[in-house]
PDB file of N, CA and C in Angstrom:
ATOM      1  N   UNK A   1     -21.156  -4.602   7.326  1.00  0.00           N
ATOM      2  CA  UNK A   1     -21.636  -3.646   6.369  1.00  0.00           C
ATOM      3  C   UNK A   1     -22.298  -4.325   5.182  1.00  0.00           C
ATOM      4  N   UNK A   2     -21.742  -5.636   5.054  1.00  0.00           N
ATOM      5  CA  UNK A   2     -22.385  -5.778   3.647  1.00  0.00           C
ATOM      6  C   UNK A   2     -23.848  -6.683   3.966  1.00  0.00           C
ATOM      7  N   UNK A   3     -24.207  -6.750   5.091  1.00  0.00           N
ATOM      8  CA  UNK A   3     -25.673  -7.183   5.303  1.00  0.00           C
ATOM      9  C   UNK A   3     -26.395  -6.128   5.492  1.00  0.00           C
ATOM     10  N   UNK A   4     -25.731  -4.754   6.321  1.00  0.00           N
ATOM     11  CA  UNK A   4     -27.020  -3.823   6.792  1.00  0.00           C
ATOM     12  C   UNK A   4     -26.236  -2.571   5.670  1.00  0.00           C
ATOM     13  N   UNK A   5     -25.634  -2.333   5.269  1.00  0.00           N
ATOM     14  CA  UNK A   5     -25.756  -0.968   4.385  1.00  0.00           C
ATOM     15  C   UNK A   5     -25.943  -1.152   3.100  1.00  0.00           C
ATOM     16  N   UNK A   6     -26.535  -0.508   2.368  1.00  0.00           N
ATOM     17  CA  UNK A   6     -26.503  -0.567   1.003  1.00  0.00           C
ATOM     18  C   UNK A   6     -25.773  -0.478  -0.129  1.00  0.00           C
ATOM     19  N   UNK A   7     -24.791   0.264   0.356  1.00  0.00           N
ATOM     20  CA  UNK A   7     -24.051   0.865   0.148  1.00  0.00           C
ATOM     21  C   UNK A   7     -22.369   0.967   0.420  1.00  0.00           C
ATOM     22  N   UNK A   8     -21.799  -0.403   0.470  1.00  0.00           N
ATOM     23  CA  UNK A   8     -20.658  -0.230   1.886  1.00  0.00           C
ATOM     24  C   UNK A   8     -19.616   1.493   1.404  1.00  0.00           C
ATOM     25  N   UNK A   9     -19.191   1.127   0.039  1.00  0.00           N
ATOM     26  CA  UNK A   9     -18.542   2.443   0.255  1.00  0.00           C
ATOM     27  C   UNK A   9     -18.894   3.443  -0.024  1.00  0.00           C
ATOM     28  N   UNK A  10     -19.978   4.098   0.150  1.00  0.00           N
ATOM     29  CA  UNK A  10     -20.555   5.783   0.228  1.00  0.00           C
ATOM     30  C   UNK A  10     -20.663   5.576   1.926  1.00  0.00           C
ATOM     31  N   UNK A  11     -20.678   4.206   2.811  1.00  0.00           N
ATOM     32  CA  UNK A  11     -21.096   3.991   4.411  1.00  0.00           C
ATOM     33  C   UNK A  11     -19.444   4.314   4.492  1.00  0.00           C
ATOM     34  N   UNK A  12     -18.271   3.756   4.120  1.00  0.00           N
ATOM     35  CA  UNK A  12     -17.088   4.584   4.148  1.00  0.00           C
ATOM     36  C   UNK A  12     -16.565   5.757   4.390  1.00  0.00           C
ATOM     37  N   UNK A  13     -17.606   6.621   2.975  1.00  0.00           N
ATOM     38  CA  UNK A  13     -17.018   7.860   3.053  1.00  0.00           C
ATOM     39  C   UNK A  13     -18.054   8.735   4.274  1.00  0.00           C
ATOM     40  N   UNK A  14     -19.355   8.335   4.202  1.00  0.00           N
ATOM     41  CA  UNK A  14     -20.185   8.712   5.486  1.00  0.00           C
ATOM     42  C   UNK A  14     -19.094   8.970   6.899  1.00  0.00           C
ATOM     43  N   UNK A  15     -18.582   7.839   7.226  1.00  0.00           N
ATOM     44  CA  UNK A  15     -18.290   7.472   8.546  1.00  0.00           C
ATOM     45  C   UNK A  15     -16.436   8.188   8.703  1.00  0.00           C
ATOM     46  N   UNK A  16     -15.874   8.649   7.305  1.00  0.00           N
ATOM     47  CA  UNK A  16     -14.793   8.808   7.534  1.00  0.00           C
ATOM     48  C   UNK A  16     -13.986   9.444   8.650  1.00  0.00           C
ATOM     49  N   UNK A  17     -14.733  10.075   9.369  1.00  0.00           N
ATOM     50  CA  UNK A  17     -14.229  10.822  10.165  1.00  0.00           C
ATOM     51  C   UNK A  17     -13.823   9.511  11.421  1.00  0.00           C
ATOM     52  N   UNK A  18     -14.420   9.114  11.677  1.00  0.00           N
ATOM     53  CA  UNK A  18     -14.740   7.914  12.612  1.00  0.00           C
ATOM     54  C   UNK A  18     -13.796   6.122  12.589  1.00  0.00           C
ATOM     55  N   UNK A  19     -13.043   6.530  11.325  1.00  0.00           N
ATOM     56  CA  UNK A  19     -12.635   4.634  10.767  1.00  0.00           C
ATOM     57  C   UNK A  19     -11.257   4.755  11.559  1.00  0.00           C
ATOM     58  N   UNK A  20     -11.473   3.978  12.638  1.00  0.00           N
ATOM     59  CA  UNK A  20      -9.623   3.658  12.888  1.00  0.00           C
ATOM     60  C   UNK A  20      -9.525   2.236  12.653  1.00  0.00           C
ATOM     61  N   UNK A  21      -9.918   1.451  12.014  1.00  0.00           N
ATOM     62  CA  UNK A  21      -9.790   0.260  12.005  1.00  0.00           C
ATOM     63  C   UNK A  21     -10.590  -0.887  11.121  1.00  0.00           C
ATOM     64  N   UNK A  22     -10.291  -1.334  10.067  1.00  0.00           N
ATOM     65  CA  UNK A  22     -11.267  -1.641   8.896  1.00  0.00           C
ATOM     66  C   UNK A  22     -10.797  -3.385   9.005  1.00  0.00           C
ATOM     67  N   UNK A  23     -11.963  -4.448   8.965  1.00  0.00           N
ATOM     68  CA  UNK A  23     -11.934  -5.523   9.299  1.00  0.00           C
ATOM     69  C   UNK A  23     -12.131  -6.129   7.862  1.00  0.00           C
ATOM     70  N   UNK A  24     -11.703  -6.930   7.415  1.00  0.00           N
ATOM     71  CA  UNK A  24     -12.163  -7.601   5.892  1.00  0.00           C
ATOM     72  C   UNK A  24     -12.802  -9.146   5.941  1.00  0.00           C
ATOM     73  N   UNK A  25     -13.594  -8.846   5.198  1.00  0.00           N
ATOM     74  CA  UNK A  25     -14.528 -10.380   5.392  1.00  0.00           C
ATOM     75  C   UNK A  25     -15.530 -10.453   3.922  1.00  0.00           C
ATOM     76  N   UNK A  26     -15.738 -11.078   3.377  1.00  0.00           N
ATOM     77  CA  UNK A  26     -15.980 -10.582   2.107  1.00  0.00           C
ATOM     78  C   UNK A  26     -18.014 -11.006   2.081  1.00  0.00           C
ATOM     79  N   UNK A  27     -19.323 -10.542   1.723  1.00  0.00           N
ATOM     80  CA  UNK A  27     -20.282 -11.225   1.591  1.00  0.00           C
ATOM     81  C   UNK A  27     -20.665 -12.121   2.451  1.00  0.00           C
ATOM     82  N   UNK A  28     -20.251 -13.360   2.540  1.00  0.00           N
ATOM     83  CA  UNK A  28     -20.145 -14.916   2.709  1.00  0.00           C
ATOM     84  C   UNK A  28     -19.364 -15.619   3.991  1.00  0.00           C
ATOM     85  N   UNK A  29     -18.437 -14.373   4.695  1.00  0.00           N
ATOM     86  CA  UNK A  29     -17.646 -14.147   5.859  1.00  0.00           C
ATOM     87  C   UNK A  29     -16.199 -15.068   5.470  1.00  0.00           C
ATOM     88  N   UNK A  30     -16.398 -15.003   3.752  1.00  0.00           N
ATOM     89  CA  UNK A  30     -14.958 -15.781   3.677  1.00  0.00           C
ATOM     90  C   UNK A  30     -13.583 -14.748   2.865  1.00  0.00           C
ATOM     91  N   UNK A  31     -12.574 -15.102   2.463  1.00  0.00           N
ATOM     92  CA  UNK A  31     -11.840 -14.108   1.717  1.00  0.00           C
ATOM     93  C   UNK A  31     -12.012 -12.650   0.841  1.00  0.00           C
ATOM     94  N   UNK A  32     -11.631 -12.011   1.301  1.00  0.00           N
ATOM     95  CA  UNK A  32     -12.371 -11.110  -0.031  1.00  0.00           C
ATOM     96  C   UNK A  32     -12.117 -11.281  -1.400  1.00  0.00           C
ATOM     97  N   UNK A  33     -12.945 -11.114  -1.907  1.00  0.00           N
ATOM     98  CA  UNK A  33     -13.020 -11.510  -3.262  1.00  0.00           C
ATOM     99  C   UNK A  33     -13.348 -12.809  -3.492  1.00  0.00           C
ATOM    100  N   UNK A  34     -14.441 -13.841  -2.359  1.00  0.00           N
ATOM    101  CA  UNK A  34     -14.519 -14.858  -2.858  1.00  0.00           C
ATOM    102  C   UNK A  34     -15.926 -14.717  -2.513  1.00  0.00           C
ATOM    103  N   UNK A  35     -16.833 -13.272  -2.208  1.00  0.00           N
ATOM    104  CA  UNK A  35     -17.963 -13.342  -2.357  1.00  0.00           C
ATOM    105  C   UNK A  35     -18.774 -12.220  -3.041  1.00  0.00           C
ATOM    106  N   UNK A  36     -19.414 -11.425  -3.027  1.00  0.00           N
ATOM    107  CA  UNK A  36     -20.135 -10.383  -3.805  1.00  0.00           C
ATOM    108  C   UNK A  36     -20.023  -8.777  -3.941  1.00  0.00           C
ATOM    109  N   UNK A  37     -18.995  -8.830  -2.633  1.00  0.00           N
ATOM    110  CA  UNK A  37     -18.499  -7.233  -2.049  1.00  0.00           C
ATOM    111  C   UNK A  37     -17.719  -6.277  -3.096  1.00  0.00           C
ATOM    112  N   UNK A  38     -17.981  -5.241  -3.562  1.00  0.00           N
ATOM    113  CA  UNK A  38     -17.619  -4.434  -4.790  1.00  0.00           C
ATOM    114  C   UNK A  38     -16.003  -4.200  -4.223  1.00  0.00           C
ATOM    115  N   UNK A  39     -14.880  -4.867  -3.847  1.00  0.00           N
ATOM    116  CA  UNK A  39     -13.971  -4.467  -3.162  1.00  0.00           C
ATOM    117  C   UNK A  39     -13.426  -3.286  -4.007  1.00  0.00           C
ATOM    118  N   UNK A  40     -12.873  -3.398  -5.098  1.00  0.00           N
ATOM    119  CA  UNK A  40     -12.608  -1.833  -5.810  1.00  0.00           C
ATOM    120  C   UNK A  40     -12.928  -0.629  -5.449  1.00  0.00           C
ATOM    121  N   UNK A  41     -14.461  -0.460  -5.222  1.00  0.00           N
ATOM    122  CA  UNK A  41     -15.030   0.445  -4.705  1.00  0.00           C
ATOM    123  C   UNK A  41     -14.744   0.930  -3.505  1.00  0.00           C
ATOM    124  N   UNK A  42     -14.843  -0.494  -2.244  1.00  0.00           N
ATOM    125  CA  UNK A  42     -14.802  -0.226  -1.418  1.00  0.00           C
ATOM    126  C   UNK A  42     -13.273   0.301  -1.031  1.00  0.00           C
ATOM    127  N   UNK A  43     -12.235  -0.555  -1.751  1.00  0.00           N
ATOM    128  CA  UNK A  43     -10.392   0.352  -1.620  1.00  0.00           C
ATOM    129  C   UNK A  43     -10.808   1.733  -2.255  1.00  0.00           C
ATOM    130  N   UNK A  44     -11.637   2.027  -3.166  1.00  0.00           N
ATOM    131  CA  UNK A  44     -11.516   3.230  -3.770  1.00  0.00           C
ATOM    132  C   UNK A  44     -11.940   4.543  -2.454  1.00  0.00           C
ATOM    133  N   UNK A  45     -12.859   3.947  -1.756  1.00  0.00           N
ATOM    134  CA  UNK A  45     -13.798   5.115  -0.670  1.00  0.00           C
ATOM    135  C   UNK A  45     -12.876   4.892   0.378  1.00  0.00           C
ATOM    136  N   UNK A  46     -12.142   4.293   0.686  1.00  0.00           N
ATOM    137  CA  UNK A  46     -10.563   4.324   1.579  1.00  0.00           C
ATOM    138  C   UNK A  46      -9.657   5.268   1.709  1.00  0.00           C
ATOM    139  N   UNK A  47      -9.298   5.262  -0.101  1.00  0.00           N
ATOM    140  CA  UNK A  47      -7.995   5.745  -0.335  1.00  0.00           C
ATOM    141  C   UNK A  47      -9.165   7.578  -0.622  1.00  0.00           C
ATOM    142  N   UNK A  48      -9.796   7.199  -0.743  1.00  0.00           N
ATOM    143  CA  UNK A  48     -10.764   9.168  -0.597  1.00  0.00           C
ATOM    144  C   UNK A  48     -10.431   9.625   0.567  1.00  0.00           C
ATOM    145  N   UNK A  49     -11.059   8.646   1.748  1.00  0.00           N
ATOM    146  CA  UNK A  49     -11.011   9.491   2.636  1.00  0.00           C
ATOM    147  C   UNK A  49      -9.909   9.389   3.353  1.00  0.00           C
ATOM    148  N   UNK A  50      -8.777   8.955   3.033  1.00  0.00           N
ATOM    149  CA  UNK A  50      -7.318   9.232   3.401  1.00  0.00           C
ATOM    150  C   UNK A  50      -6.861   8.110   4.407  1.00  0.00           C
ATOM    151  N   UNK A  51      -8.162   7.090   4.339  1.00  0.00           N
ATOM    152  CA  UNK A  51      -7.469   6.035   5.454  1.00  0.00           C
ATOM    153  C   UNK A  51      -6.373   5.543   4.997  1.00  0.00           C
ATOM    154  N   UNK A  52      -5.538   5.333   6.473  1.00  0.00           N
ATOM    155  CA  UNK A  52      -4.010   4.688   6.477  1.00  0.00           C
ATOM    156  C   UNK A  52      -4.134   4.074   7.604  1.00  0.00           C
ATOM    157  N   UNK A  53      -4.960   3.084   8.039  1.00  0.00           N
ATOM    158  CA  UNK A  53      -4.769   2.544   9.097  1.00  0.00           C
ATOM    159  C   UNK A  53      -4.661   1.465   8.828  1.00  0.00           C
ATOM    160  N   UNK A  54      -4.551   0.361  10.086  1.00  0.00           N
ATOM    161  CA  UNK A  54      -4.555  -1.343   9.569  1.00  0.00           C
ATOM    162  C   UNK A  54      -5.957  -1.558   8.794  1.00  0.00           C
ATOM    163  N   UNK A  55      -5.423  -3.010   8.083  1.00  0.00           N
ATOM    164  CA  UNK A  55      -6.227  -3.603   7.834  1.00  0.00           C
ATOM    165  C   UNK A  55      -5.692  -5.156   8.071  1.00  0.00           C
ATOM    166  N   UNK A  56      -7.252  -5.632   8.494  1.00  0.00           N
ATOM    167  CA  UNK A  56      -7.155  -6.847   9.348  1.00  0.00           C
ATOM    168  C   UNK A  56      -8.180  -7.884   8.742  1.00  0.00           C
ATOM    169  N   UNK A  57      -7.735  -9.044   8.463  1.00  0.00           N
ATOM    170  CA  UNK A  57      -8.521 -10.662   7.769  1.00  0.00           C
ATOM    171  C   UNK A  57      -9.502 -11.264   8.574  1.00  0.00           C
ATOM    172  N   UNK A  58     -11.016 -10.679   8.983  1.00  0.00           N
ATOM    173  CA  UNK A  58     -11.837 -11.383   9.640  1.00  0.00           C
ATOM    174  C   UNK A  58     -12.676 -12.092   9.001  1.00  0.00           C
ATOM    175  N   UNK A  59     -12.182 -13.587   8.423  1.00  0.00           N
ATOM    176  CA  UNK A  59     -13.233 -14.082   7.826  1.00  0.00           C
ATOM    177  C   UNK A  59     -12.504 -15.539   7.901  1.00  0.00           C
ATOM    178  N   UNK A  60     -13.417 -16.367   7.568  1.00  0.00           N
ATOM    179  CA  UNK A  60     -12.787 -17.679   6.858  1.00  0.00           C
ATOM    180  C   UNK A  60     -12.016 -18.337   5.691  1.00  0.00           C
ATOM    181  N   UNK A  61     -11.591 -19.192   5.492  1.00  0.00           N
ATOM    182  CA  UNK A  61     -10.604 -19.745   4.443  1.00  0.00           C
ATOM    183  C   UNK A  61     -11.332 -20.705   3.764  1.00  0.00           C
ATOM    184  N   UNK A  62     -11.292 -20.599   2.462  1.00  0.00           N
ATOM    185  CA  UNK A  62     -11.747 -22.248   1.658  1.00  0.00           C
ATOM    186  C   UNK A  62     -10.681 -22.588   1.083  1.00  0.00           C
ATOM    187  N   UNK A  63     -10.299 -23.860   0.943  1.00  0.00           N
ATOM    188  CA  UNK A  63      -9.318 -25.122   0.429  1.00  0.00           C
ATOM    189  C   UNK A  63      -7.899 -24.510   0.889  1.00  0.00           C
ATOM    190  N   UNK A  64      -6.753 -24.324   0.451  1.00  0.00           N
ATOM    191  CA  UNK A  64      -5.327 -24.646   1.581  1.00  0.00           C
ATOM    192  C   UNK A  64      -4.789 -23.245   1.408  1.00  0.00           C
ATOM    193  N   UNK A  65      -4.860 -22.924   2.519  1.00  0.00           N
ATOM    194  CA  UNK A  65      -4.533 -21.660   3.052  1.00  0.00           C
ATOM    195  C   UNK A  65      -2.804 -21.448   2.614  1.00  0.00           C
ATOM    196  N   UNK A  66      -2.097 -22.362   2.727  1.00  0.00           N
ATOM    197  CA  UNK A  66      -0.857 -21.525   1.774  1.00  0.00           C
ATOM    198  C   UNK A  66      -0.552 -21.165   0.595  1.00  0.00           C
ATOM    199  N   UNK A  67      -2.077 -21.597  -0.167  1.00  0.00           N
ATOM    200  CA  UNK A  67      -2.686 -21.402  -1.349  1.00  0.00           C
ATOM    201  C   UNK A  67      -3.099 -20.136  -1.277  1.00  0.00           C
ATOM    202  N   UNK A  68      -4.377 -19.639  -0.389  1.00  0.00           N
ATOM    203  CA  UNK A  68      -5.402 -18.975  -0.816  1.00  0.00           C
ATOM    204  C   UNK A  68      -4.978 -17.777  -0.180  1.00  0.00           C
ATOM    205  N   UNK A  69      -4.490 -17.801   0.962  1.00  0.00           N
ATOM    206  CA  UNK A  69      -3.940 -16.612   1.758  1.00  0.00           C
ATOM    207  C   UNK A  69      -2.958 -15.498   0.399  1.00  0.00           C
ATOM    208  N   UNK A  70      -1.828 -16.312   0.263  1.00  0.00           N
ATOM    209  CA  UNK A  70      -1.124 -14.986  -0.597  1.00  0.00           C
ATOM    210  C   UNK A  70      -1.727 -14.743  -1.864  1.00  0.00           C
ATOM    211  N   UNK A  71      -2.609 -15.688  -2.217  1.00  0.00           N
ATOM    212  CA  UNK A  71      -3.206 -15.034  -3.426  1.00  0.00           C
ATOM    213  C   UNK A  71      -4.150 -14.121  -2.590  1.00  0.00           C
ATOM    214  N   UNK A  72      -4.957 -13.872  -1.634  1.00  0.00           N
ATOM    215  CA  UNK A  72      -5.970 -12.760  -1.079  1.00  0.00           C
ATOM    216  C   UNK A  72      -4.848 -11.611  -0.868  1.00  0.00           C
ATOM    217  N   UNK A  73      -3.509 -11.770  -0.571  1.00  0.00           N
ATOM    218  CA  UNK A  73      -2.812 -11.045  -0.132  1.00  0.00           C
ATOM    219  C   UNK A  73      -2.582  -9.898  -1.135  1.00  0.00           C
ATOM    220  N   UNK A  74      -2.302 -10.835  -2.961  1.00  0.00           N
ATOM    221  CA  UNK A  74      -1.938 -10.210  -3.946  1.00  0.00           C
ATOM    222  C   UNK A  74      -3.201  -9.290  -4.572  1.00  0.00           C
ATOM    223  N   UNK A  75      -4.672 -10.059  -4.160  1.00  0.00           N
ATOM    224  CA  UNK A  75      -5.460  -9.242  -4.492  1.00  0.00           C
ATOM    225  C   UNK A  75      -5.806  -8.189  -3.597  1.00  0.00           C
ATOM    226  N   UNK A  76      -5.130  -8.192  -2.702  1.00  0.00           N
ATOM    227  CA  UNK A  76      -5.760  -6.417  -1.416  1.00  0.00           C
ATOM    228  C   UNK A  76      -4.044  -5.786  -2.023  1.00  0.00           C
ATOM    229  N   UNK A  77      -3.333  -6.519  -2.151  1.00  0.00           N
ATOM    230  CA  UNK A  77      -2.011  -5.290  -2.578  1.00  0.00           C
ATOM    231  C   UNK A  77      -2.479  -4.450  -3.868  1.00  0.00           C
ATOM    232  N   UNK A  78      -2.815  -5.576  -4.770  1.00  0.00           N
ATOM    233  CA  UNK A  78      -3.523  -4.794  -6.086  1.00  0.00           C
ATOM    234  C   UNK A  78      -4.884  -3.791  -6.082  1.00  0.00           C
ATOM    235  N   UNK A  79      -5.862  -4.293  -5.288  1.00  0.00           N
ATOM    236  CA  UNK A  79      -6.788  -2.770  -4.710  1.00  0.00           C
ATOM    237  C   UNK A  79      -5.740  -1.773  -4.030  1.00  0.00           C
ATOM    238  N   UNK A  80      -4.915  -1.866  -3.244  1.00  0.00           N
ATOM    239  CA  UNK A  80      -4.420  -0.858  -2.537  1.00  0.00           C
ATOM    240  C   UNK A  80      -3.678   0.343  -3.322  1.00  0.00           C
ATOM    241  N   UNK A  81      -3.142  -0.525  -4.068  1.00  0.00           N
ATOM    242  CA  UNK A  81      -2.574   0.097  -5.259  1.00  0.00           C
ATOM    243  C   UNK A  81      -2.994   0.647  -6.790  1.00  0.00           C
ATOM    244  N   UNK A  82      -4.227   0.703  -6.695  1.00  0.00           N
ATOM    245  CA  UNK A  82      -5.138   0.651  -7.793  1.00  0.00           C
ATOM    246  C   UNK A  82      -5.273   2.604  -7.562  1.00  0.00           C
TER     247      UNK A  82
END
């Protein structure tokens, strides 16, 4: 989404009917929040359209993953909860 829509979360609320399954990868195909993706927004057009499904880490890692992982962890708990 974040190469071909303009828009990722109004492409959210577009498609809501349709989301069983939301993949995270941020811009850059690395953590979210370690590239340009409005993630706020995009948890915000989530929690609209009532998704409760998984969410799943498709992207890459920079420098030590028992580092960077629970901090990505603390920042999708804090969108989720926002």
């Amino acid at each position: 989404m974040s190469i071909e829509e303009a828009d990722p979360a109004q492409s959210l609320r577009d498609a809501a009917d349709h989301i069983v399954h939301v993949h995270l990868g941020d811009s850059n195909r690395l953590l979210p929040g370690h590239g340009h993706l409005d993630w706020k927004a995009i948890f915000k057009a989530l929690r609209e359209v009532g998704y409760r499904g998984y969410l799943n880490l498709e992207c890459s890692t920079e420098g030590d993953p028992s580092q960077t992982l629970p901090a990505t962890a603390a920042f999708l708990r804090n969108l989720m909860d926002a």
